[in-house]
N, C-alpha and C. Protein backbone atom coordinates (compact mmCIF):
# COMPACT_ATOMS: atom_id res chain seq x y z
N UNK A 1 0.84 -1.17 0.00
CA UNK A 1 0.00 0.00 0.00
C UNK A 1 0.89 1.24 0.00
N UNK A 2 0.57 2.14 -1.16
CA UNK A 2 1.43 3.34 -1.01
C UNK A 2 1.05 4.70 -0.63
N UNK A 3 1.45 5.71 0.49
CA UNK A 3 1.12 6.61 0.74
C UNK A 3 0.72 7.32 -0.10
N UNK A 4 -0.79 8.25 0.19
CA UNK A 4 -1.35 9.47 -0.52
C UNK A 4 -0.03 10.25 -0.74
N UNK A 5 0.46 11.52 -1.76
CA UNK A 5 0.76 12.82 -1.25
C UNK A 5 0.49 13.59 -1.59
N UNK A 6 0.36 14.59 -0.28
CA UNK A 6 -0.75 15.62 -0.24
C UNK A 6 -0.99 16.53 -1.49
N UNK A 7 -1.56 17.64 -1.12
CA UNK A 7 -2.21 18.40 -2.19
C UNK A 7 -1.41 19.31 -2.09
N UNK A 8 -0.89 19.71 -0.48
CA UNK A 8 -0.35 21.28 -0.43
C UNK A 8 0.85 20.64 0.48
N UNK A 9 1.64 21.17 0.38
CA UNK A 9 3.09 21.12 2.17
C UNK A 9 3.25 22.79 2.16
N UNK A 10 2.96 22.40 3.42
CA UNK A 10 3.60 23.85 4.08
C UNK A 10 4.95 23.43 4.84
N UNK A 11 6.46 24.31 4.51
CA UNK A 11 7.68 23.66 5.06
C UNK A 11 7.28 24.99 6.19
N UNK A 12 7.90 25.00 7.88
CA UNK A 12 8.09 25.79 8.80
C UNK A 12 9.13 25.78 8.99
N UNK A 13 9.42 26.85 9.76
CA UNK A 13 10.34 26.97 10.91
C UNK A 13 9.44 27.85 12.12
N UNK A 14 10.20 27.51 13.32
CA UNK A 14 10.00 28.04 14.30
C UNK A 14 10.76 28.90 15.54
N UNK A 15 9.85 29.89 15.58
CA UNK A 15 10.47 31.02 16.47
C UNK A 15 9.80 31.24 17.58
N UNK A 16 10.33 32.16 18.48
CA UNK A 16 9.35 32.20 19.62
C UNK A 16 8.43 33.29 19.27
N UNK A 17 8.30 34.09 18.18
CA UNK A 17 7.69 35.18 17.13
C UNK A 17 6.43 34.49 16.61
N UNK A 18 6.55 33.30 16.60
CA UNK A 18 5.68 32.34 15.91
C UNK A 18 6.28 31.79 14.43
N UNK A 19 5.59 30.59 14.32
CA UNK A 19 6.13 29.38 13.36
C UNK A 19 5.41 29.68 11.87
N UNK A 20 6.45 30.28 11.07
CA UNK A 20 6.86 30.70 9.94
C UNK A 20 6.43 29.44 8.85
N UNK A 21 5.89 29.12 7.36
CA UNK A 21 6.07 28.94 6.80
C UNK A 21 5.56 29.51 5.58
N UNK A 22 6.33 27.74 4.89
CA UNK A 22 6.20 28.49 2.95
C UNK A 22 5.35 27.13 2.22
N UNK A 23 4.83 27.89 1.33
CA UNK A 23 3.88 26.64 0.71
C UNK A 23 3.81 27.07 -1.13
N UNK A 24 4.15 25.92 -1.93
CA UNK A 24 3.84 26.61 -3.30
C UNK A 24 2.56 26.33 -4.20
N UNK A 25 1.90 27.14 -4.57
CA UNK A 25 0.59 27.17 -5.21
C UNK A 25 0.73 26.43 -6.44
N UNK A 26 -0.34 25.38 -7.04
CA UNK A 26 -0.31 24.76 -8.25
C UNK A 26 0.17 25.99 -9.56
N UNK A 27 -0.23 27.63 -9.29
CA UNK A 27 0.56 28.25 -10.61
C UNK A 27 2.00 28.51 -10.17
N UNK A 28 2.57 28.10 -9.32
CA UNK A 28 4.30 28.41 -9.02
C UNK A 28 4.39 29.45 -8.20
N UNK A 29 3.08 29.78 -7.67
CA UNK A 29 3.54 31.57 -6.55
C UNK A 29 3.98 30.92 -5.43
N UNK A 30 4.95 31.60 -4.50
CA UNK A 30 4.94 30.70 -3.07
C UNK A 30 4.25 31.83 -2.27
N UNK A 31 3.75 31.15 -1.57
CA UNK A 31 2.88 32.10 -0.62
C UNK A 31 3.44 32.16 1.30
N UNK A 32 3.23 32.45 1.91
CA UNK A 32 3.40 32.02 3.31
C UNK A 32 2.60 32.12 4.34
N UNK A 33 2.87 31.42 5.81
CA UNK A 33 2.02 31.17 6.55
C UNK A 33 2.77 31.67 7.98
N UNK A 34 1.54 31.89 8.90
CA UNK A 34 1.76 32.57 10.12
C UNK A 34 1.01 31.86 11.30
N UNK A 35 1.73 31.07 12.29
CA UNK A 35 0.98 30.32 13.35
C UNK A 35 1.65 31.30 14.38
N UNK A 36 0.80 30.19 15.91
CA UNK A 36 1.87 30.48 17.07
C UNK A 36 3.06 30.27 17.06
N UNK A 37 3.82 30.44 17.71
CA UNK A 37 4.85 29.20 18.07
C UNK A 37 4.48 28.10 19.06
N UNK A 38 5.05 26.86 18.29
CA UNK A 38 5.07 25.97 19.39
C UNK A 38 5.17 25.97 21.01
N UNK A 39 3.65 25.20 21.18
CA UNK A 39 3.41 25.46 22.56
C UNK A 39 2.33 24.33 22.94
N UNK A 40 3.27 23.19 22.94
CA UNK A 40 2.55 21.75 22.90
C UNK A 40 1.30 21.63 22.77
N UNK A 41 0.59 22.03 21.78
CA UNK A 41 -0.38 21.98 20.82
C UNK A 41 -1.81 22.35 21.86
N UNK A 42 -1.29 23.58 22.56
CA UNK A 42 -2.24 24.33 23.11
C UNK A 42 -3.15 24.76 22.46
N UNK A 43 -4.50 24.43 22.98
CA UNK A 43 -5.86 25.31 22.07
C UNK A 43 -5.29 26.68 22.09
N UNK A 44 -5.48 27.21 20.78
CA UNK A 44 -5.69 28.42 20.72
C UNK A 44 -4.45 29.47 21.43
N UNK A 45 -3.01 28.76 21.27
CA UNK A 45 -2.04 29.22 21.54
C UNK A 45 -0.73 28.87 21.42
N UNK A 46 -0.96 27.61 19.99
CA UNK A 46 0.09 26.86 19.74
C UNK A 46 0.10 26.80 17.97
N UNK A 47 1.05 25.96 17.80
CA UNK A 47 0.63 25.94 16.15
C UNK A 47 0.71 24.74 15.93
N UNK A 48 -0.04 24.28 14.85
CA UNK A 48 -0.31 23.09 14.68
C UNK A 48 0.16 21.89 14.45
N UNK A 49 0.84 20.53 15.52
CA UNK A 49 1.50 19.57 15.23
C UNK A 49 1.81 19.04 13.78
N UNK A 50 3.02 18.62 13.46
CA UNK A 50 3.35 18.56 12.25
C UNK A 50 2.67 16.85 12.09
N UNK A 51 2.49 16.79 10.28
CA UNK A 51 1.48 15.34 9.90
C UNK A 51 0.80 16.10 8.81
N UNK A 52 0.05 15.43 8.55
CA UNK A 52 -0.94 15.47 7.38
C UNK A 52 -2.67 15.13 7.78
N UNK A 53 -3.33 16.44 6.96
CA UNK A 53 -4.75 16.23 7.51
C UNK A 53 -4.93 16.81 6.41
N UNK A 54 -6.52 16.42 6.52
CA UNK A 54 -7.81 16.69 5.43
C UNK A 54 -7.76 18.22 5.89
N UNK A 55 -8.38 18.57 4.80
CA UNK A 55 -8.94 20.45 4.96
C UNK A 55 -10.42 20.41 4.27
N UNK A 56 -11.18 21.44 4.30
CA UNK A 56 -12.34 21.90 3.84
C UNK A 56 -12.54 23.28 3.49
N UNK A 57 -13.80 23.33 2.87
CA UNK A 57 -13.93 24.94 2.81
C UNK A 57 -15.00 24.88 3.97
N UNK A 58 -15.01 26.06 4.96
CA UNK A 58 -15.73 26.41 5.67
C UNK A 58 -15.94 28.20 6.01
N UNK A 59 -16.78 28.66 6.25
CA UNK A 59 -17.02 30.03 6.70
C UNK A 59 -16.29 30.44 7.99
N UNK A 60 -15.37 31.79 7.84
CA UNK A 60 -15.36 32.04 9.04
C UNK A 60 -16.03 33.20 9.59
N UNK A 61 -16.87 32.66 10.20
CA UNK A 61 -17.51 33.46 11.22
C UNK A 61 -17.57 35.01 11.65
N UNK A 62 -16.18 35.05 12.53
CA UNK A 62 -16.07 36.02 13.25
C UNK A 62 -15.24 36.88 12.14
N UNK A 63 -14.52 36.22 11.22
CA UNK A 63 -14.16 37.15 10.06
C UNK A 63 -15.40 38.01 9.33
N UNK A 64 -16.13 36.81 8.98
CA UNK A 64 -17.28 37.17 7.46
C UNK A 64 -16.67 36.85 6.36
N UNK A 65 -15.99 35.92 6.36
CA UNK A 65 -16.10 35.70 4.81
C UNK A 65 -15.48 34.17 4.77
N UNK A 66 -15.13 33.28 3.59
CA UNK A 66 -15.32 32.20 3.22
C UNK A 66 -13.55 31.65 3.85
N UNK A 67 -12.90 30.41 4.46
CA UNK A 67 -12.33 29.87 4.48
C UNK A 67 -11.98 28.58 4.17
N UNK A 68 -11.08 27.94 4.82
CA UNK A 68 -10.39 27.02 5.28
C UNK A 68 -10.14 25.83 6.19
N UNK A 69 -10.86 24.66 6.83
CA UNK A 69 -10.86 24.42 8.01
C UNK A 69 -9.99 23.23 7.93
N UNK A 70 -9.06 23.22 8.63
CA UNK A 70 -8.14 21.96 8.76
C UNK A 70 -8.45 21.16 10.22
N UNK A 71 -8.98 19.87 9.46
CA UNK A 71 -9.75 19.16 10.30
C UNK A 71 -8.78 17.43 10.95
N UNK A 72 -9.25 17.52 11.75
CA UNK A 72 -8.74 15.96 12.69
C UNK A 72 -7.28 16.19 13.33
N UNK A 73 -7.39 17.43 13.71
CA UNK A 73 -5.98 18.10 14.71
C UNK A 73 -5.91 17.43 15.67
N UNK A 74 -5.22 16.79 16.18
CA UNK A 74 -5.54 16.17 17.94
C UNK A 74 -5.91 17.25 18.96
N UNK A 75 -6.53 16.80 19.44
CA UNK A 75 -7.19 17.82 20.36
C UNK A 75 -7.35 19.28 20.18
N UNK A 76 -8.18 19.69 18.94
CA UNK A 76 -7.99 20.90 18.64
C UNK A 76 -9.37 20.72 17.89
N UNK A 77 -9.52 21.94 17.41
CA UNK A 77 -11.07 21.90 16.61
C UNK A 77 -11.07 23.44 15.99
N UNK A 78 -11.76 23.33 14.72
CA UNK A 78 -12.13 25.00 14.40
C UNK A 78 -11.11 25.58 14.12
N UNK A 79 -9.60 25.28 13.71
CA UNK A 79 -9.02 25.67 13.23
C UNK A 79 -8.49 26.05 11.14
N UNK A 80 -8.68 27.27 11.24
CA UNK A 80 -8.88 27.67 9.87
C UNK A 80 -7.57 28.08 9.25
N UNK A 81 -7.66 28.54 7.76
CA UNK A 81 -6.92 29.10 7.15
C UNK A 81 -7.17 30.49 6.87
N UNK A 82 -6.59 31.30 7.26
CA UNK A 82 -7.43 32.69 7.55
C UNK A 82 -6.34 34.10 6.83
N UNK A 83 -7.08 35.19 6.96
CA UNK A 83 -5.91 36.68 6.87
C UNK A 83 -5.70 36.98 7.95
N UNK A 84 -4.26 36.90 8.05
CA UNK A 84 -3.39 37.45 9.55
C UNK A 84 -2.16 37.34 8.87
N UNK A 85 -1.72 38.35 10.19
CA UNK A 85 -0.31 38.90 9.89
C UNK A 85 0.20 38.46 10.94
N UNK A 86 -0.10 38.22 11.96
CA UNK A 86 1.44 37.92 13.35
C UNK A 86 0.30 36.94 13.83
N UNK A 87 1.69 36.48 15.00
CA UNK A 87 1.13 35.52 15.46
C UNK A 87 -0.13 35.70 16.61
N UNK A 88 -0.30 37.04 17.14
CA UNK A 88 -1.08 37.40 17.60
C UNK A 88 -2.57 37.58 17.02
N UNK A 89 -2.47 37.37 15.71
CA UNK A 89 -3.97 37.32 14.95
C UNK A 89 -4.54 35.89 14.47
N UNK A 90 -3.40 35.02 14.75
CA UNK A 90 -4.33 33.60 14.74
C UNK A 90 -4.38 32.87 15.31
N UNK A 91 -4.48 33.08 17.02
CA UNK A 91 -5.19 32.18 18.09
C UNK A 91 -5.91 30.46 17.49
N UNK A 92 -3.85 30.22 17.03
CA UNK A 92 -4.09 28.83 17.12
C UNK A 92 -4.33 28.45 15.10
N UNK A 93 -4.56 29.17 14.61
CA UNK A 93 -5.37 29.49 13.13
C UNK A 93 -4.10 28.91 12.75
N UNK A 94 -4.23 29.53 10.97
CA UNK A 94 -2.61 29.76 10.10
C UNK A 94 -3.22 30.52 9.51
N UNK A 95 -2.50 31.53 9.29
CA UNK A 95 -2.77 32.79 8.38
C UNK A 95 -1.76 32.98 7.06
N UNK A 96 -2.20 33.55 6.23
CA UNK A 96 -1.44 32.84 5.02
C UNK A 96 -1.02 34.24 4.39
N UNK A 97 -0.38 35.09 3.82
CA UNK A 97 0.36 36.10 2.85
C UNK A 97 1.30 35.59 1.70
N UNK A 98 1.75 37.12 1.40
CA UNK A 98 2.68 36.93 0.31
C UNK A 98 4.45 37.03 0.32
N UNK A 99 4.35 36.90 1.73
CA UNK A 99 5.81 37.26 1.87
C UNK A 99 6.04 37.47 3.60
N UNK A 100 7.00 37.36 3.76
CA UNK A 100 7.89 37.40 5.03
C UNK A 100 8.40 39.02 5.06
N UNK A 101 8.07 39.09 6.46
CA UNK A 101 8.43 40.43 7.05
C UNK A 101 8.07 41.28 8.45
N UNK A 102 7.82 42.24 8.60
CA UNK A 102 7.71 43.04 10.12
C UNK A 102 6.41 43.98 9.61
N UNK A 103 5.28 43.45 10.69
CA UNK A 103 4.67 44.56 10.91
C UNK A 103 3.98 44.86 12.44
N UNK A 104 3.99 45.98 12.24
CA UNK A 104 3.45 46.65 13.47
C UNK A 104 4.51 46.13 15.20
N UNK A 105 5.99 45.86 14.72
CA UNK A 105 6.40 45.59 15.46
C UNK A 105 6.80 44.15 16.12
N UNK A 106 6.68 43.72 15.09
CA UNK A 106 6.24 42.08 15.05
C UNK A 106 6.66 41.42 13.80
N UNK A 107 6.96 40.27 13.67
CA UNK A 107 7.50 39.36 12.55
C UNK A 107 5.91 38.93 12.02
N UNK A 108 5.82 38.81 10.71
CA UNK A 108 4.82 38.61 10.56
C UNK A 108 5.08 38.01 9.19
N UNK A 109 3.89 37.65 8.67
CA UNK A 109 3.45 37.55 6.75
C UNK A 109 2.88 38.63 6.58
N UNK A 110 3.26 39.35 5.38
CA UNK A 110 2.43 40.52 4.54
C UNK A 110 1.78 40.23 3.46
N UNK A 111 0.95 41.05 3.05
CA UNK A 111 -0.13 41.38 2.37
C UNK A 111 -1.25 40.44 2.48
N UNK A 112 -1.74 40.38 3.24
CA UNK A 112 -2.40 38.55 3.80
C UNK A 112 -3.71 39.17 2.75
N UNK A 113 -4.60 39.88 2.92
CA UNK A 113 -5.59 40.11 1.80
C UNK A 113 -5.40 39.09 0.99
N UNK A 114 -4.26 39.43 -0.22
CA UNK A 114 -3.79 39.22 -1.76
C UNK A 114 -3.54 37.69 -1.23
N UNK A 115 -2.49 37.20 -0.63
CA UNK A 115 -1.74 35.76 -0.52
C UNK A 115 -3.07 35.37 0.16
N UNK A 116 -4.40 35.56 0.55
CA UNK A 116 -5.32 34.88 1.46
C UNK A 116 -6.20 34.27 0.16
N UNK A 117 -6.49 35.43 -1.03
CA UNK A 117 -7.01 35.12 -2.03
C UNK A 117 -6.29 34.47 -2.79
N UNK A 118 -5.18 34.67 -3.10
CA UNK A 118 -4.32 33.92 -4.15
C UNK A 118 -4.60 32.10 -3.76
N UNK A 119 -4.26 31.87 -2.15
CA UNK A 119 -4.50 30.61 -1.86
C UNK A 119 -6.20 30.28 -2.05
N UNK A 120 -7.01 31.12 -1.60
CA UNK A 120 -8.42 30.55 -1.73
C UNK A 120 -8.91 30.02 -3.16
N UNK A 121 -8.21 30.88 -4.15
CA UNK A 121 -8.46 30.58 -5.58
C UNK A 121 -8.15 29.09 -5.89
N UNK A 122 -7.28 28.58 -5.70
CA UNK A 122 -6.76 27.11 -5.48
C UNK A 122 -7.80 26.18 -4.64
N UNK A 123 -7.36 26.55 -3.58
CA UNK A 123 -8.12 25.29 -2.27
C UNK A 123 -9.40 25.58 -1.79
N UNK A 124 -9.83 27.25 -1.59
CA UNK A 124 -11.24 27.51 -1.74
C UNK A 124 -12.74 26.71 -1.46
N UNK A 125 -12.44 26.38 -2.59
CA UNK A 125 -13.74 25.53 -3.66
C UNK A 125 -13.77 23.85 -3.08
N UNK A 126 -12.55 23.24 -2.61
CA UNK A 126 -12.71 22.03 -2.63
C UNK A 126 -11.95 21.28 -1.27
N UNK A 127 -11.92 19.97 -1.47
CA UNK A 127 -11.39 19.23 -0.50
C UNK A 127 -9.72 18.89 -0.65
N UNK A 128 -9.01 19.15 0.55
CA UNK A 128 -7.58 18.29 0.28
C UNK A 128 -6.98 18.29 1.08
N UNK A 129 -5.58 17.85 1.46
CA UNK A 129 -4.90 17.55 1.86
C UNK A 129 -3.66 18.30 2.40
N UNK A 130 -3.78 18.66 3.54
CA UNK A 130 -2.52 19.45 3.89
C UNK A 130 -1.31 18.81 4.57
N UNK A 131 0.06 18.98 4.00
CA UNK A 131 1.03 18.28 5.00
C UNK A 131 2.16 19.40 5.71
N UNK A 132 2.07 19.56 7.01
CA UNK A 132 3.00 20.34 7.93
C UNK A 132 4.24 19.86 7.95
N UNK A 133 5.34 20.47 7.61
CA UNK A 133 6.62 19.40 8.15
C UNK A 133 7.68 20.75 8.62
N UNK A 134 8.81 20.34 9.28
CA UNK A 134 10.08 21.18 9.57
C UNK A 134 10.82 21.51 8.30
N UNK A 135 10.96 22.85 8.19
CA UNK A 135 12.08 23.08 7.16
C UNK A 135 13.26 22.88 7.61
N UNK A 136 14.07 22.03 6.75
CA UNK A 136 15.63 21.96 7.55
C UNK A 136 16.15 21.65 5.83
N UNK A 137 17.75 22.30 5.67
CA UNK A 137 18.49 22.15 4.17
C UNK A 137 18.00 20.79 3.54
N UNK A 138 18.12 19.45 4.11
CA UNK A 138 18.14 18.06 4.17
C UNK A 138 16.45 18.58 3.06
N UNK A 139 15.93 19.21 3.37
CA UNK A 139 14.44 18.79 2.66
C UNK A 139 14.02 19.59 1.54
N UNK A 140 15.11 20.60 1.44
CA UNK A 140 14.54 21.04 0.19
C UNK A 140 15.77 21.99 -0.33
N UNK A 141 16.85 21.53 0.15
CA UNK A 141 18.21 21.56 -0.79
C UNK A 141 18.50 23.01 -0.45
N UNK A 142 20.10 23.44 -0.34
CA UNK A 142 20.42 24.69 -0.17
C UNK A 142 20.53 25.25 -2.10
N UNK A 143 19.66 26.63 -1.62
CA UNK A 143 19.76 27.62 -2.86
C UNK A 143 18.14 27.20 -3.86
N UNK A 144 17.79 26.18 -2.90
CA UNK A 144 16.06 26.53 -3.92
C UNK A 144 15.20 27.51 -2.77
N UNK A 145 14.04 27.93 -3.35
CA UNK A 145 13.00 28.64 -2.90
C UNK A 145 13.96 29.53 -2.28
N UNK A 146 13.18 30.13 -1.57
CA UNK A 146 13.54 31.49 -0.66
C UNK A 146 13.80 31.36 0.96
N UNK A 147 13.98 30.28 1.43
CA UNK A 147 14.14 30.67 2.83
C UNK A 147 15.93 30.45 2.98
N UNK A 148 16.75 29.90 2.49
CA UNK A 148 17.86 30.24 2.34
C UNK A 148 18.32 32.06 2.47
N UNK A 149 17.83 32.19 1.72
CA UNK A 149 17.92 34.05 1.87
C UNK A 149 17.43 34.56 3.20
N UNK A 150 15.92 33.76 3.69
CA UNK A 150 15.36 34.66 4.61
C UNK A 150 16.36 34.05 6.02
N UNK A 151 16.72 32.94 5.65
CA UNK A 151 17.74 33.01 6.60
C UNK A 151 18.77 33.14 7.14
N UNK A 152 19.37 33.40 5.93
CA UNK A 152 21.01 34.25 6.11
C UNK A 152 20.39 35.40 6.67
N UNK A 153 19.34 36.31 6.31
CA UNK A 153 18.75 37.71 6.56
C UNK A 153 18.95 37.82 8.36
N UNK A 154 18.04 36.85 8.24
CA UNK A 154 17.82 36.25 10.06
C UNK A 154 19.38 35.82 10.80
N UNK A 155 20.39 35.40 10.12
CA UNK A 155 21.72 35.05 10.83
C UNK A 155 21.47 33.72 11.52
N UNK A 156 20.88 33.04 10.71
CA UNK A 156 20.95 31.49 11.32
C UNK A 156 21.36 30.59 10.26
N UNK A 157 22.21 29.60 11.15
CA UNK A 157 22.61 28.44 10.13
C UNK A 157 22.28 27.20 10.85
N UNK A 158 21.08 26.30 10.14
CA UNK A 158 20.80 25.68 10.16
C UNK A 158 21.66 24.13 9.97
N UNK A 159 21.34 23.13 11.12
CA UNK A 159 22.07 21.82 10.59
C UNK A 159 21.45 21.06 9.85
N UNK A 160 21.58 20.23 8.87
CA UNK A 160 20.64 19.23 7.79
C UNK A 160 20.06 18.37 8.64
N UNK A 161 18.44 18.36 8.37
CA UNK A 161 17.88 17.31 9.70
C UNK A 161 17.44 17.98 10.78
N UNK A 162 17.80 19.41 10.83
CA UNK A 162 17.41 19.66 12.09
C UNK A 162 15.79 21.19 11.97
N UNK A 163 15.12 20.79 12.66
CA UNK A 163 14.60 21.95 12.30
C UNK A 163 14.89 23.11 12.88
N UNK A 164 14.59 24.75 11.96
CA UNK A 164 15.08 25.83 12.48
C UNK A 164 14.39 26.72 13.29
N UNK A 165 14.96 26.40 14.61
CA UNK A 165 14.31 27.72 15.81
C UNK A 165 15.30 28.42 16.17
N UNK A 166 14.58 29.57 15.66
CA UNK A 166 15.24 30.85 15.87
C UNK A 166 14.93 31.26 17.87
N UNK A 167 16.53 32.14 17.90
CA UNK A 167 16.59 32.64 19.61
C UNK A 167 15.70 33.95 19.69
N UNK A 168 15.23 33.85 20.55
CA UNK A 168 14.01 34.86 20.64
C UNK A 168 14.53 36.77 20.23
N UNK A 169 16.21 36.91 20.52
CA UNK A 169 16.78 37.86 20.48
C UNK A 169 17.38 38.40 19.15
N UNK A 170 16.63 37.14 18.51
CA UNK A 170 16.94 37.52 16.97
C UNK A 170 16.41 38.43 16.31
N UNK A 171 16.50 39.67 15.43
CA UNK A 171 15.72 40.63 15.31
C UNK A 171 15.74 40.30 13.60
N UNK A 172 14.46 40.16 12.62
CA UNK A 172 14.18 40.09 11.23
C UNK A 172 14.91 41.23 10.42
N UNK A 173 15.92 40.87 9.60
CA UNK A 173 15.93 42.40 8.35
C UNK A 173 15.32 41.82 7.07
N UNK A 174 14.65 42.25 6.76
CA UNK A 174 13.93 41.95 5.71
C UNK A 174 14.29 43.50 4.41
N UNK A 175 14.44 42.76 3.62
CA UNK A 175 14.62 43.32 2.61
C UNK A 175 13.32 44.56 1.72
């Protein structure tokens, strides 16, 4: 029997800023994502154990308008794919943009609007498969995608295999 694979991977890293990732869209955009940081998979104050789960489209609520729901979290529930920028706007969520950067004083994803729609256009409409994993060199080779850059930016060097948490005293330059 051979494993499904998924529809989407989101690769992370993690900070005490909250747990960073990158995910690439079926037209080639990469987009990114904004949790807590890890915080042993606290309701509504952690980010979401790494694995693979089903997703849906569902409404959010307290937003008003159409989402995301990533379903069969262990002990978790109601967690969406939403617009946010820091980790302070998704109590537990993932919030999704177009890029890595600082706002309002805070490490965040930007332009979450645009990267919220860009992803809904894709996954939106239907059912699939999301897989969480650690970004570390070992998984997706030094000098592809962009977090190589964002992390020389950041002043971390990562070991192969290992995933990357950043020291809380680390301050973002973003370009």
């Amino acid at each position: 029997m051979t494993a499904t694979q998924p529809d989407l991977v989101i690769t992370r890293f993690y900070t005490p800023h909250g747990t960073f990732g990158q995910m690439k869209m079926p037209d080639g955009e990469t987009l990114y994502t904004i949790e807590d940081p890890a915080n042993r998979n606290r309701r509504g104050r952690s980010c979401i154990p790494e694995g693979t789960y089903p997703c849906r489209p569902r409404r959010f609520n307290k937003g008003g308008y159409d989402a995301v729901l990533i379903e069969n979290v262990p002990g978790r529930r109601l967690i969406l794919f939403h617009i946010a920028n820091t980790s302070h706007d998704v109590r537990g969520c993932v919030g999704v943009g177009r890029g890595l950067g600082y706002y309002r004083g805070r490490w965040a994803v930007v332009d979450s609007r645009a990267g919220f729609a860009q992803f809904m256009r894709h996954y939106g409409n239907r059912r699939f498969t999301v897989q969480l994993r650690s970004f570390s060199p070992a998984l997706i080779g030094p000098g592809s995608d962009e977090f190589d850059t964002v992390l020389a930016q950041l002043q971390v060097q990562p070991r192969a295999g290992e995933p990357v948490i950043l020291p809380s005293e680390t301050r973002p330059r973003f370009a």
